[in-house]
Every structure is written in structure tokens, then in C-alpha cells.
N, C-alpha and C. Protein backbone atom coordinates (compact mmCIF):
# COMPACT_ATOMS: atom_id res chain seq x y z
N UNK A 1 -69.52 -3.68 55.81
CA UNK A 1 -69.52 -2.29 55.47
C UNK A 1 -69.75 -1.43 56.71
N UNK A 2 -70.85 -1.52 57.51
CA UNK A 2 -71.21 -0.99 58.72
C UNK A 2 -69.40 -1.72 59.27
N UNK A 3 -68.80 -2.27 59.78
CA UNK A 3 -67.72 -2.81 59.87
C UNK A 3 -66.59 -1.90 60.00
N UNK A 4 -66.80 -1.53 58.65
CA UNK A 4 -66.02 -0.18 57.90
C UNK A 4 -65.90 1.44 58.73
N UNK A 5 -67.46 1.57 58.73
CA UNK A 5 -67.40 2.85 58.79
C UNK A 5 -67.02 2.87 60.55
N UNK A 6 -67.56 1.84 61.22
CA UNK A 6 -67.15 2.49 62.70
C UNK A 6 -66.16 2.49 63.08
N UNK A 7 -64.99 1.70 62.31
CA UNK A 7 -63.55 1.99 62.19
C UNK A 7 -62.97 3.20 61.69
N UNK A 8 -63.43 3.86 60.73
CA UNK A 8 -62.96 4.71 59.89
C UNK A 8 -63.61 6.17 61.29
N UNK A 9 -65.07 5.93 61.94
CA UNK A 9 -65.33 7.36 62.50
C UNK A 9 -64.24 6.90 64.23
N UNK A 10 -64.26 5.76 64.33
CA UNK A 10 -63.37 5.86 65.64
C UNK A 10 -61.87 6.30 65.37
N UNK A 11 -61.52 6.12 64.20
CA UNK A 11 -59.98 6.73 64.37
C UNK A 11 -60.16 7.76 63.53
N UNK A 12 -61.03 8.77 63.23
CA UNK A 12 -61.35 10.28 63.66
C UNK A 12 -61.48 10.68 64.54
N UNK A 13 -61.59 10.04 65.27
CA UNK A 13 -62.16 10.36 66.79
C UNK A 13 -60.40 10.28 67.62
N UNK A 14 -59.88 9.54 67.18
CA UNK A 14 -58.57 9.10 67.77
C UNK A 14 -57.44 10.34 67.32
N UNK A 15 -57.80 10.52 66.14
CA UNK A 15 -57.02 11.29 65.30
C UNK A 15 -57.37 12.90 65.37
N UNK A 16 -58.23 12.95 65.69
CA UNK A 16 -58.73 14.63 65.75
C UNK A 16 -58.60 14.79 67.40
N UNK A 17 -58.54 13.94 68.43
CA UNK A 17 -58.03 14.21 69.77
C UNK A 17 -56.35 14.30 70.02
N UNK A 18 -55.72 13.84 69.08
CA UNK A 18 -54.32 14.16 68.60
C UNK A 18 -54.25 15.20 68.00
N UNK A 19 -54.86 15.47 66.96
CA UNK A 19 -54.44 16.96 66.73
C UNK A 19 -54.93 18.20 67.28
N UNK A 20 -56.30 17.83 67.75
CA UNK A 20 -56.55 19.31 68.67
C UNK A 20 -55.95 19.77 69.42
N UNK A 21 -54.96 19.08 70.33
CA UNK A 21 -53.97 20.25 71.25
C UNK A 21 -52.65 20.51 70.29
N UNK A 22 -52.48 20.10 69.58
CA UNK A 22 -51.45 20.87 68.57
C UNK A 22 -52.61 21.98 67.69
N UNK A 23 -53.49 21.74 67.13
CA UNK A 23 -54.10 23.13 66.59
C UNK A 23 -54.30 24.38 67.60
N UNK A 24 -54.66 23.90 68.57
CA UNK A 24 -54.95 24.57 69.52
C UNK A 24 -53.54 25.75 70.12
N UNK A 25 -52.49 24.88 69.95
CA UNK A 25 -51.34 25.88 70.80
C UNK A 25 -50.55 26.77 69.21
N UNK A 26 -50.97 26.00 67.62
CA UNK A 26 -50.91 26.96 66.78
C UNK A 26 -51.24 28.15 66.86
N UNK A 27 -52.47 27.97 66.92
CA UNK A 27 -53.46 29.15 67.15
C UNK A 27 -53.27 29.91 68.29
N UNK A 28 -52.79 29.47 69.00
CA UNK A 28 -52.26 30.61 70.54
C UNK A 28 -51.04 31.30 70.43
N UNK A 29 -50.16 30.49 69.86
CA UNK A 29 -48.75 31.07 69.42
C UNK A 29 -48.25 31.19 68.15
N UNK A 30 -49.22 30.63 67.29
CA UNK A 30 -48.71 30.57 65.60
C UNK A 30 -47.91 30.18 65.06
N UNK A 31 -47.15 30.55 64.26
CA UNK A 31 -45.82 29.95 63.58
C UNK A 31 -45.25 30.26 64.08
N UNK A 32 -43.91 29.77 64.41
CA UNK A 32 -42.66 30.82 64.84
C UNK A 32 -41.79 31.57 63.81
N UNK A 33 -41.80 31.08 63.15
CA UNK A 33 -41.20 31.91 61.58
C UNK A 33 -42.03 32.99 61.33
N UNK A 34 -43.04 33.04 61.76
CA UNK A 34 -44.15 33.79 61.33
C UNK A 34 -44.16 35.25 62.49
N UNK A 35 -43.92 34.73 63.42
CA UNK A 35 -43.99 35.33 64.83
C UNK A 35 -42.73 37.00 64.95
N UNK A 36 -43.71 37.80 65.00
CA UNK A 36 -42.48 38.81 64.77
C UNK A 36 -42.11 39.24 65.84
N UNK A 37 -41.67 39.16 67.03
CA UNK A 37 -40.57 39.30 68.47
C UNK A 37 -39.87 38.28 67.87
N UNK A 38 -39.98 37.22 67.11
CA UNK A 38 -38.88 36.36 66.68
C UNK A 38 -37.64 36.85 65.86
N UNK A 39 -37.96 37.07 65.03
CA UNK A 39 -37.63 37.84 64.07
C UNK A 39 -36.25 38.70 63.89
N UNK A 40 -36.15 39.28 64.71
CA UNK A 40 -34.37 39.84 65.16
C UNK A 40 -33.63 38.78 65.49
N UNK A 41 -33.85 37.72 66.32
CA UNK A 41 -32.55 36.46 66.45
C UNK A 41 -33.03 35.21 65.36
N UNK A 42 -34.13 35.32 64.58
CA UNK A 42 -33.90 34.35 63.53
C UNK A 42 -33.00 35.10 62.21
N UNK A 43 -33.29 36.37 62.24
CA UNK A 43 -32.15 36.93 61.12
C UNK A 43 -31.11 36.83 61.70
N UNK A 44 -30.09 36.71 62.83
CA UNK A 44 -29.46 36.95 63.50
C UNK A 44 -28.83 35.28 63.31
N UNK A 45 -29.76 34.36 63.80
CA UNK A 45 -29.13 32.86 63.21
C UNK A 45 -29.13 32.54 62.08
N UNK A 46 -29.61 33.38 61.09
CA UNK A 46 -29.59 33.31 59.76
C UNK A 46 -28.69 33.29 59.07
N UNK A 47 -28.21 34.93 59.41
CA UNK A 47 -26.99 35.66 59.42
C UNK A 47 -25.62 34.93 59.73
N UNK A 48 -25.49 34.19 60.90
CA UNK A 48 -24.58 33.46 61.73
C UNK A 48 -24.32 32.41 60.50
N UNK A 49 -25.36 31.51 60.76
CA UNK A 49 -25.40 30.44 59.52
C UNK A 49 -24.64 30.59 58.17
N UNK A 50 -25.12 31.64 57.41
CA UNK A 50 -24.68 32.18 55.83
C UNK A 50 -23.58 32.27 56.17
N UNK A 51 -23.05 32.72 57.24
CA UNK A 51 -21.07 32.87 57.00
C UNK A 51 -20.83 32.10 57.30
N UNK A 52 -21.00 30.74 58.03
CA UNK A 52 -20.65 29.79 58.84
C UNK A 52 -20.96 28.74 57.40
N UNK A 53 -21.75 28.96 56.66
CA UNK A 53 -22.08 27.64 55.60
C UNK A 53 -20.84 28.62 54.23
N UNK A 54 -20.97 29.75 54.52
CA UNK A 54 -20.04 29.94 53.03
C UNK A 54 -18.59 30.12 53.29
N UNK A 55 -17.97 30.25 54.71
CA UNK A 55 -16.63 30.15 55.00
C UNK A 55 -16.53 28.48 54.39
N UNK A 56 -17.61 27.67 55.16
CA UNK A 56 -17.18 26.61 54.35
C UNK A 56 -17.19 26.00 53.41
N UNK A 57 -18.17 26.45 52.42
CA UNK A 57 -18.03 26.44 51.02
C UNK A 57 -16.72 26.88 50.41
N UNK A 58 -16.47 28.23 50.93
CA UNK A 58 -15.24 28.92 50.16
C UNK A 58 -13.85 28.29 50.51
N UNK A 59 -13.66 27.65 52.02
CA UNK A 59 -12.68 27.12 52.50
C UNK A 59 -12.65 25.54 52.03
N UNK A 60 -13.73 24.84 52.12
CA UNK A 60 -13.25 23.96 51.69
C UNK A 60 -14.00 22.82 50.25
N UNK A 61 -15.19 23.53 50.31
CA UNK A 61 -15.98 22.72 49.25
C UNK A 61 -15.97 23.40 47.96
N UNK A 62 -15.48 24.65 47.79
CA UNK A 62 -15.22 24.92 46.54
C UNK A 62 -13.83 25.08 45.97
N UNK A 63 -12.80 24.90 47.21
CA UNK A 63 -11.81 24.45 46.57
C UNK A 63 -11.28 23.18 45.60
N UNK A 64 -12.01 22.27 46.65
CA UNK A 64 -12.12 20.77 46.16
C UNK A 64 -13.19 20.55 44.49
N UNK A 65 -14.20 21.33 44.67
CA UNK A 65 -14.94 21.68 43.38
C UNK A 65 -13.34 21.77 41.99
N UNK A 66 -13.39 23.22 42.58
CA UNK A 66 -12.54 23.51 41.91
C UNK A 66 -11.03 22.69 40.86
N UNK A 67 -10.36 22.31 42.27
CA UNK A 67 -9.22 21.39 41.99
C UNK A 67 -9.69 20.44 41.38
N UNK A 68 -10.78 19.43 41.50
CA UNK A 68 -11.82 18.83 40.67
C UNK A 68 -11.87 19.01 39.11
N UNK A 69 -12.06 20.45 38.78
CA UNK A 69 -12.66 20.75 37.42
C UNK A 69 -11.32 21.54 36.78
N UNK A 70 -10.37 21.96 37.65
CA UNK A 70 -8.73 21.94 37.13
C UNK A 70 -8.53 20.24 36.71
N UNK A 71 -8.83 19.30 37.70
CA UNK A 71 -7.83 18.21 37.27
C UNK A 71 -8.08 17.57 35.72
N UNK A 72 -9.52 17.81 35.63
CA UNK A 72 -10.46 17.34 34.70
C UNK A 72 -10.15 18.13 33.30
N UNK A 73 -9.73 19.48 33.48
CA UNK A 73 -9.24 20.25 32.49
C UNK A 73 -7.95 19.79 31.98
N UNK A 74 -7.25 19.71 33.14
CA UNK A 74 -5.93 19.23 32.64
C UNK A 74 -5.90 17.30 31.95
N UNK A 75 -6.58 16.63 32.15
CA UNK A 75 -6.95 15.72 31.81
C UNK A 75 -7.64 15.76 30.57
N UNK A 76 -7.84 16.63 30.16
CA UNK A 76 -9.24 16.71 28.85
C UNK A 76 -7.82 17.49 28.15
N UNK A 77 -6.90 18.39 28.46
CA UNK A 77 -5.99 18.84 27.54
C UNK A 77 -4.40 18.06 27.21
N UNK A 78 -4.55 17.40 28.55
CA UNK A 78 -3.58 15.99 28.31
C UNK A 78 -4.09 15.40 27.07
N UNK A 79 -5.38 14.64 27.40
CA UNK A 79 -5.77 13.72 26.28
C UNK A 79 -6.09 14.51 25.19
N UNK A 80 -6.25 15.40 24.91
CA UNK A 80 -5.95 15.98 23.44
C UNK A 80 -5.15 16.45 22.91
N UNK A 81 -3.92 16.43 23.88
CA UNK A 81 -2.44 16.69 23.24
C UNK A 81 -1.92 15.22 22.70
N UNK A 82 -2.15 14.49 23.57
CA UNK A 82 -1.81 13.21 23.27
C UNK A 82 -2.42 12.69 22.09
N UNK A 83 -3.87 12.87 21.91
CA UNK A 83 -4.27 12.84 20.54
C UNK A 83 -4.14 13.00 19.53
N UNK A 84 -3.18 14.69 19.66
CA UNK A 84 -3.03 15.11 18.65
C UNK A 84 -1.20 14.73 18.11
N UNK A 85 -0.56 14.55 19.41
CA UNK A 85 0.92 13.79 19.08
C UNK A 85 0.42 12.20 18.14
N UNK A 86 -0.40 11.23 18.85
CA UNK A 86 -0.64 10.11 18.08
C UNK A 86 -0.99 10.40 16.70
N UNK A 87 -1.71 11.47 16.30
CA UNK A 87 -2.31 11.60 15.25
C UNK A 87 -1.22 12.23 14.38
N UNK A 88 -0.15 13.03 14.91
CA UNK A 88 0.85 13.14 14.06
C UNK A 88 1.95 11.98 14.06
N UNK A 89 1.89 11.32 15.06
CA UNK A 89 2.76 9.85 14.85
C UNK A 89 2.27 9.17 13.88
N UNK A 90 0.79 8.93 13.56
CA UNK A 90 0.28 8.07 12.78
C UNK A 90 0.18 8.79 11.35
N UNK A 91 -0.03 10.23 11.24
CA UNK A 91 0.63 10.65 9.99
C UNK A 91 2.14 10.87 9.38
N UNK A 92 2.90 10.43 10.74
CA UNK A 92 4.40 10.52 10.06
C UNK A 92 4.83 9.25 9.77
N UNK A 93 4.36 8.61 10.60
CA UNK A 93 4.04 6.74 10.14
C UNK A 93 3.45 6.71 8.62
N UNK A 94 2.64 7.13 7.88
CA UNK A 94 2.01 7.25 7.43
C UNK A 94 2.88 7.67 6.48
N UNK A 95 3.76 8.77 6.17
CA UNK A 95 4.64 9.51 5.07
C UNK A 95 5.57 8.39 5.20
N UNK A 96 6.12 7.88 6.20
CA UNK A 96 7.01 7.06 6.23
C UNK A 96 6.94 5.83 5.71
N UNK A 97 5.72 5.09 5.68
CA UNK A 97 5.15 4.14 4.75
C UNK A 97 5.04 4.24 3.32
N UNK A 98 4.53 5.59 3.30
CA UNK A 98 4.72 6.27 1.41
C UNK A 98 5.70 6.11 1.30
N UNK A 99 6.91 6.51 2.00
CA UNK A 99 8.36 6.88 1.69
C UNK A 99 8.82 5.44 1.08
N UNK A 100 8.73 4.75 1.69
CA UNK A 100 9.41 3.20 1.86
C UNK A 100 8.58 2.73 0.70
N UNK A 101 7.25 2.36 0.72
CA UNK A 101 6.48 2.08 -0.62
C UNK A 101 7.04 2.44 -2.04
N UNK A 102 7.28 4.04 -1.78
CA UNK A 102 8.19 4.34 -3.37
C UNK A 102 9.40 4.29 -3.47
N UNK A 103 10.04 4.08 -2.65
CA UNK A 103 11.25 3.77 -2.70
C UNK A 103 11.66 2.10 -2.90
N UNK A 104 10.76 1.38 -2.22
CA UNK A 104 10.63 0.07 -3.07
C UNK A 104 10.12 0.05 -4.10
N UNK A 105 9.45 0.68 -4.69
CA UNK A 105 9.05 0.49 -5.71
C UNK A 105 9.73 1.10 -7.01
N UNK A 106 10.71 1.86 -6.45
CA UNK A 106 11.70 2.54 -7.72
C UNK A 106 13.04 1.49 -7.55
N UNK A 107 13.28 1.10 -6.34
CA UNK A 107 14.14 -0.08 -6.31
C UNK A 107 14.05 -1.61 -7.34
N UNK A 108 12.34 -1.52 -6.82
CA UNK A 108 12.20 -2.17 -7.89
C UNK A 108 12.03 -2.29 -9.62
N UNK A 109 11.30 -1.33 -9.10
CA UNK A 109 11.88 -0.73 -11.09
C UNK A 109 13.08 -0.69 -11.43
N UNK A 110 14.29 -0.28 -10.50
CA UNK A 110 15.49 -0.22 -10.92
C UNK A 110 16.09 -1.52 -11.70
N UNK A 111 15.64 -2.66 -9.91
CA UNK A 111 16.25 -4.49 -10.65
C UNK A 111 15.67 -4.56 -11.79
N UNK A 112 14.24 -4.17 -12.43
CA UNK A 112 13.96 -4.89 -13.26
C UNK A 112 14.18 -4.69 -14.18
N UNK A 113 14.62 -3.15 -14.79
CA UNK A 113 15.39 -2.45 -15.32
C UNK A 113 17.10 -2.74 -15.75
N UNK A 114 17.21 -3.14 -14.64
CA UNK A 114 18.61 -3.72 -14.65
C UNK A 114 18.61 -5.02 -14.96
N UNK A 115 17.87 -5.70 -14.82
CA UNK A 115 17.41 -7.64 -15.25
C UNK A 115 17.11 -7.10 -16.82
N UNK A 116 16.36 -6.30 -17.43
CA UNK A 116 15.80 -6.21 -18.63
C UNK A 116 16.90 -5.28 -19.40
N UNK A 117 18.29 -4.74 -18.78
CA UNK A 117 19.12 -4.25 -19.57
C UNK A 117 20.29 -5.66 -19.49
N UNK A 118 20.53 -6.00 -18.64
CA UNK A 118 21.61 -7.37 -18.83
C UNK A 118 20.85 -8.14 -19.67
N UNK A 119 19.35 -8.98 -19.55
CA UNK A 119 18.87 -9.81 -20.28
C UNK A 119 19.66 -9.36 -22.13
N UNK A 120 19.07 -8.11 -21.97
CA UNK A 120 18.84 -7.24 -23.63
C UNK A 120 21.00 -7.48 -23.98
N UNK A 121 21.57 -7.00 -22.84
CA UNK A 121 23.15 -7.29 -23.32
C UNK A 121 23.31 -8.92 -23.21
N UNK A 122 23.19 -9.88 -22.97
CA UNK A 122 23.12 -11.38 -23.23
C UNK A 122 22.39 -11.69 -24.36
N UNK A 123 21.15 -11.31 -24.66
CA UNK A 123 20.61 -11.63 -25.97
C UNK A 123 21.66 -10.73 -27.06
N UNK A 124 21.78 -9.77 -26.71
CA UNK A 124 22.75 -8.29 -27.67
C UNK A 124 24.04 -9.92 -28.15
N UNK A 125 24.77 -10.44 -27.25
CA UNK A 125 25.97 -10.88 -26.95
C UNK A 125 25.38 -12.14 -27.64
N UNK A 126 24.35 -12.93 -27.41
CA UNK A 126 24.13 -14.58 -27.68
C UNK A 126 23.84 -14.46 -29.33
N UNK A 127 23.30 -12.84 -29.73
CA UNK A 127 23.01 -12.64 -31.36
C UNK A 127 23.99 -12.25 -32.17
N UNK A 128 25.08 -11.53 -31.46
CA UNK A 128 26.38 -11.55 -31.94
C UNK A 128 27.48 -12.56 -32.21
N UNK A 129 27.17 -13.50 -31.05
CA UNK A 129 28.30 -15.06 -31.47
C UNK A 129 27.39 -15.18 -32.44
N UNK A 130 25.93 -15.56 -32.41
CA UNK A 130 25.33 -16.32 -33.40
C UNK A 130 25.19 -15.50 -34.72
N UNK A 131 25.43 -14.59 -35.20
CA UNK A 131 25.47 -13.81 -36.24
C UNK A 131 27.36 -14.16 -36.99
N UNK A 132 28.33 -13.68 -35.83
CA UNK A 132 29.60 -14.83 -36.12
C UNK A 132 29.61 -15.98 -36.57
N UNK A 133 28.95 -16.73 -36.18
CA UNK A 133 29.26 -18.07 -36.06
C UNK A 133 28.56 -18.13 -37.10
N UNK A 134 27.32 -18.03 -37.61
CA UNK A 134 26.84 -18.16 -39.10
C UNK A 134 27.29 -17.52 -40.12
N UNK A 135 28.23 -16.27 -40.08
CA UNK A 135 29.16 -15.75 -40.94
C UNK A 135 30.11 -16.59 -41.22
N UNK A 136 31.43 -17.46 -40.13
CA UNK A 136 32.05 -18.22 -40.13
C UNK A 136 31.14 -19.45 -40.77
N UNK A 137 30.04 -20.16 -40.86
CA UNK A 137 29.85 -20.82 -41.33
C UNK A 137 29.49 -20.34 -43.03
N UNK A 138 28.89 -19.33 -43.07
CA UNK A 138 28.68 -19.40 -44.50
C UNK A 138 29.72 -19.23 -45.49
N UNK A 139 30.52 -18.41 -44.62
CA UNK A 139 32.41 -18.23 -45.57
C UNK A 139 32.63 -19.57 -45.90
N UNK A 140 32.97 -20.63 -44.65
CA UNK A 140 33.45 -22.00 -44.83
C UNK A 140 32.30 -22.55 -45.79
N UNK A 141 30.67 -22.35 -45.85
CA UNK A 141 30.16 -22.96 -47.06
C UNK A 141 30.35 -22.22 -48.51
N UNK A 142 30.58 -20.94 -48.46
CA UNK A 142 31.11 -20.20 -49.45
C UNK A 142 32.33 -21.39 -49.92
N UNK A 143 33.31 -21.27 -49.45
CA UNK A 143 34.08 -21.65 -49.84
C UNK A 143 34.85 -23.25 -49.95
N UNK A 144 33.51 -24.04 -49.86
CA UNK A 144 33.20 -25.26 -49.79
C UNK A 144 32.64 -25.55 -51.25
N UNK A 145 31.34 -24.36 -51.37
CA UNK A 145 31.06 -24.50 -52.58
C UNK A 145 31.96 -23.95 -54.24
N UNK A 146 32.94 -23.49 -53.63
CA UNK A 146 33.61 -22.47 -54.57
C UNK A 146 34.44 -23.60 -54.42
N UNK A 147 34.90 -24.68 -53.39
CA UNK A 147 35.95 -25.65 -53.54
C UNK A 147 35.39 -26.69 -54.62
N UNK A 148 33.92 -26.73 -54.55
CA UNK A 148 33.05 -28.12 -55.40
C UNK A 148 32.84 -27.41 -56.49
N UNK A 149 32.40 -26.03 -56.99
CA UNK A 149 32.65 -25.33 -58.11
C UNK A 149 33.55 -25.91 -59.06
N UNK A 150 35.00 -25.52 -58.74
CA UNK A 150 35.92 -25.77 -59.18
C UNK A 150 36.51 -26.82 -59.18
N UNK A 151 35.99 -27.86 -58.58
CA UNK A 151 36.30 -29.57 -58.93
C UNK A 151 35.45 -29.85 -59.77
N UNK A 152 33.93 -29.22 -59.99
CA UNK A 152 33.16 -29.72 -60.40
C UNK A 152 33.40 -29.40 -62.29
N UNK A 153 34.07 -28.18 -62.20
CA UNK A 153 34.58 -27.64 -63.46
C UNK A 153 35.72 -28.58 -64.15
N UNK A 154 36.76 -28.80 -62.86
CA UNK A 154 37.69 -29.72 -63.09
C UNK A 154 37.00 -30.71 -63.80
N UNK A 155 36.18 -31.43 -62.62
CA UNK A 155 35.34 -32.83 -63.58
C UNK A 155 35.47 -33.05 -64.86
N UNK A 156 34.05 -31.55 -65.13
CA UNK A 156 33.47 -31.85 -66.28
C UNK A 156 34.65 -31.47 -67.48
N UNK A 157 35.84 -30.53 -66.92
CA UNK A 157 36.71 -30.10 -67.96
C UNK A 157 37.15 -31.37 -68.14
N UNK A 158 37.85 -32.40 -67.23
CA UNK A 158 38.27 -34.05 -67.64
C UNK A 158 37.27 -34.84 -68.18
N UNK A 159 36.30 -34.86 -68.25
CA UNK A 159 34.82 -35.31 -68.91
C UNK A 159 34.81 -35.22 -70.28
N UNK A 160 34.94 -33.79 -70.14
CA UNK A 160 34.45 -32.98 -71.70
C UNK A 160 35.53 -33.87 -72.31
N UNK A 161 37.17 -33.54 -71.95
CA UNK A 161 38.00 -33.78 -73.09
C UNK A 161 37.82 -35.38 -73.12
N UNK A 162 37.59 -36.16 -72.01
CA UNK A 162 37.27 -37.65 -72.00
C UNK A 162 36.26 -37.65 -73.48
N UNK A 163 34.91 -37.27 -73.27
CA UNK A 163 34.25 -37.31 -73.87
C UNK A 163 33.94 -36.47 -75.74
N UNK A 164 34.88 -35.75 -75.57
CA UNK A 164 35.42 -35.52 -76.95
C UNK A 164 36.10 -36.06 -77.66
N UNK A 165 36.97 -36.20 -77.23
CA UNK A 165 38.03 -37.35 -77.95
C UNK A 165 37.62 -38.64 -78.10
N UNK A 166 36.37 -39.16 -77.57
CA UNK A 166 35.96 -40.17 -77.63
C UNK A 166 34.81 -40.37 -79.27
N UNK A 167 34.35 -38.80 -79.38
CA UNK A 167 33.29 -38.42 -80.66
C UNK A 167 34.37 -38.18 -81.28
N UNK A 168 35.51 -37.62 -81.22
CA UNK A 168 36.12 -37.23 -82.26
C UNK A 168 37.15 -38.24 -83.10
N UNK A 169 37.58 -39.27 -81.66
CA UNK A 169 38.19 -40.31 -82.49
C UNK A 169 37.02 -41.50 -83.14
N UNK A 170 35.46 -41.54 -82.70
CA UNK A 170 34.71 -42.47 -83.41
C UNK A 170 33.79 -41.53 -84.55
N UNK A 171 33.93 -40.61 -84.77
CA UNK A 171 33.49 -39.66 -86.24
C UNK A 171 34.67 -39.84 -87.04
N UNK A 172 36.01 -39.31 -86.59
CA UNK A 172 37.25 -39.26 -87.90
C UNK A 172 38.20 -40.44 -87.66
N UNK A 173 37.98 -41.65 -86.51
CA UNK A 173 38.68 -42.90 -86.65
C UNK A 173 40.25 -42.55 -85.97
N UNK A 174 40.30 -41.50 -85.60
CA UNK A 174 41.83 -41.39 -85.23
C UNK A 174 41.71 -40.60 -83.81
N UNK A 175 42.55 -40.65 -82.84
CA UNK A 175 42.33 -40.02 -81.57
C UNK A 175 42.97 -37.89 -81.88
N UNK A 176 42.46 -37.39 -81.24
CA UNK A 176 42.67 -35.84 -81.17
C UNK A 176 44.17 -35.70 -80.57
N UNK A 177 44.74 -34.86 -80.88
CA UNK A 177 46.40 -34.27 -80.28
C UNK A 177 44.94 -33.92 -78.36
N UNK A 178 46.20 -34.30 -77.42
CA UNK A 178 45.02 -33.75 -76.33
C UNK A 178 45.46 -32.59 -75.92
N UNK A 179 46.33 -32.10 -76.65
CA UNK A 179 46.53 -30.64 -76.37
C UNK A 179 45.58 -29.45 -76.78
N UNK A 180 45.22 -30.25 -78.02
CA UNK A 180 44.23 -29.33 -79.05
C UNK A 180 42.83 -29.37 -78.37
N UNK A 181 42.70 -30.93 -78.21
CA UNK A 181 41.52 -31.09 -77.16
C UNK A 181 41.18 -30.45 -76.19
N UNK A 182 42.15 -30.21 -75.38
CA UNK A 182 42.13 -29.26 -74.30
C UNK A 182 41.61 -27.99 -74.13
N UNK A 183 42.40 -27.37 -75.46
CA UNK A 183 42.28 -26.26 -75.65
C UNK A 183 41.00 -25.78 -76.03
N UNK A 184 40.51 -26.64 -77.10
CA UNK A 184 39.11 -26.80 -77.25
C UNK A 184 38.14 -26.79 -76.34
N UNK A 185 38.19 -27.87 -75.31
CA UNK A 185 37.48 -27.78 -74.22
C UNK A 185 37.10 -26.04 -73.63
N UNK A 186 38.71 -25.88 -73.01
CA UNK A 186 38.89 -24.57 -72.42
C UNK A 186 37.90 -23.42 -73.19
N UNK A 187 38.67 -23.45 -74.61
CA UNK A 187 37.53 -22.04 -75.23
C UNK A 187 36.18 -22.13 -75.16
N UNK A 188 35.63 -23.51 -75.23
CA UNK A 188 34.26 -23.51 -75.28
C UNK A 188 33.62 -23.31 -73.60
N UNK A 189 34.16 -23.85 -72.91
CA UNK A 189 33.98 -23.40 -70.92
C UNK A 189 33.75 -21.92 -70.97
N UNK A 190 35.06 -21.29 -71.68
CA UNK A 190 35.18 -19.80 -71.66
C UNK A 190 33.90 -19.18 -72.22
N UNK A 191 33.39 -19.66 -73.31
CA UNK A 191 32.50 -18.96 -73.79
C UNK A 191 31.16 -19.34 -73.36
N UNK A 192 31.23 -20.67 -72.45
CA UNK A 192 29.71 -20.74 -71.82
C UNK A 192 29.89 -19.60 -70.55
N UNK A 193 31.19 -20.04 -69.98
CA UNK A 193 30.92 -18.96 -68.73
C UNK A 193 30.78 -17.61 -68.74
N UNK A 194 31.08 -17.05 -70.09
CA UNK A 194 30.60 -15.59 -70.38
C UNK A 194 29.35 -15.25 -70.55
């Protein structure tokens, strides 16, 4: 500690013999800024200076400023023209996608429209043969049965008189005229079929 301090008062001692002849010629002559016989050629280099620092400001550091904050303008109105072209590209892209969307999609309504009107004329066409063709068949069974009808009448008309003349010759022992028979037959047909 003692160590300490005689270090610390010897370079006071070192240090205050350094600055006393600078305090010393302060105090004799003072500041110079301060000093007024100065005073006319420090305004005077002052003066000199200010035009000498703002010729070159104006000549060349605020041009460059300038051209600077033009380029930057024009750059900031580039990119927002361009923004605003993309943004109408991407909305005409955009209508143009609608466009195409409904237009496929009425295209497609159209085929299917058109698949569901041919289908409807092929079924129209496959129910018409088949409505024919079961007309043609029921005529031909019409008249299949109207063919077995009338055999079947035949039959029983050869039946009947078979079978009459057979009661009539084993009741009265003698066979019937088969004309009479016939006739017989016939009126009695007639009067069932009425």
C-alpha cells in the first residue's frame, strides 16, 4: 500500500511538471479562439472555409446526394409500376382462367347434354323397334290364336257331329242323315256363341 501511494504522488509530481508550462503559457496568452486581435482573420478563415466547404457541397456532394435519391425514386416508381402491370397480368390471368373454367364447363354441359339427348333418341328408337316388334308379335299371336280358335271350333264342330250321331244312332238304333246332324250341330254352336 505505502508501495502505492509513492507511485501514485511521484507521477503527480511527473505529471503536474508537464502541465505547468502549458498552464502557464494559457494563462499568458489564453485561448486563441478566445483572443480578440484574433478575431478578424479567424472570421475571415471562417468565411473562406463556408464557401470553400459549400461550393463543394453544392458542386459536388449534393449533386451526387441528389442523383442518389432521383435514382431511388425512379426505382421505387419502376417497381410499383411493375407491380401494378403484374398485378393486372395476374388479374387478367385471372378473368382468363374464369373465362376458360366456364367455358369448359358449358362445353361440358353441352357433351353431356348432347350424350343425354342421343342416349334419350336410342332408347326413344330401341322402345320403338321394341314396341313394333311386340305389336308384330302379338298380331302374329292374335292371329295364331284366332287360327287355333277356329280349328278348335272346327274340332269340336267334327266332335260334336262325331259324337251325336253316335247318341243318336245308340238311343234310336239307326244312324242320323249327317246333313241334319250338321245342321244341328251348327244351330246349337250358334246359339252358344250368342
Amino acid at each position: 500500500m505505502r508501495l502505492r501511494k509513492r507511485r501514485a504522488s511521484a507521477l503527480g509530481l511527473v505529471g503536474g511538471a508537464i502541465l505547468l508550462p502549458a498552464r502557464a503559457g494559457a494563462v499568458e496568452h489564453g485561448m486563441p479562439q478566445l483572443n480578440i486581435p484574433d478575431f478578424a482573420p479567424q472570421i475571415f478563415w471562417l468565411v473562406i472555409w463556408f464557401v470553400i466547404l459549400y461550393l463543394m457541397m453544392s458542386k459536388l456532394g449534393l449533386p451526387r446526394i441528389e442523383a442518389i435519391r432521383n435514382a431511388r425514386r425512379r426505382r421505387r416508381e419502376d417497381d410499383l409500376a411493375r407491380a401494378a402491370q403484374l398485378k393486372a397480368d395476374a388479374e387478367a390471368a385471372s378473368a382468363a382462367y374464369q373465362k376458360a373454367l366456364a367455358e369448359a364447363r358449358a362445353q361440358a354441359q353441352g357433351t353431356i347434354k348432347a350424350a343425354a339427348d342421343r342416349m334419350a333418341g336410342e332408347a326413344a328408337e330401341r322402345q320403338r323397334a321394341l314396341a313394333a316388334t311386340l305389336a308384330q308379335q302379338i298380331d302374329e299371336a292374335e292371329r295364331r290364336i284366332v287360327a287355333s280358335k277356329e280349328q278348335a271350333l272346327t274340332e269340336i264342330r267334327n266332335v260334336a257331329i262325331d259324337v251325336g250321331r253316335a247318341v243318336v244312332e245308340k238311343l234310336t238304333g239307326s244312324a242320323p242323315e249327317p246333313a241334319r246332324m250338321m245342321a244341328a250341330v251348327d244351330r246349337s254352336l250358334n246359339g252358344q256363341a250368342r
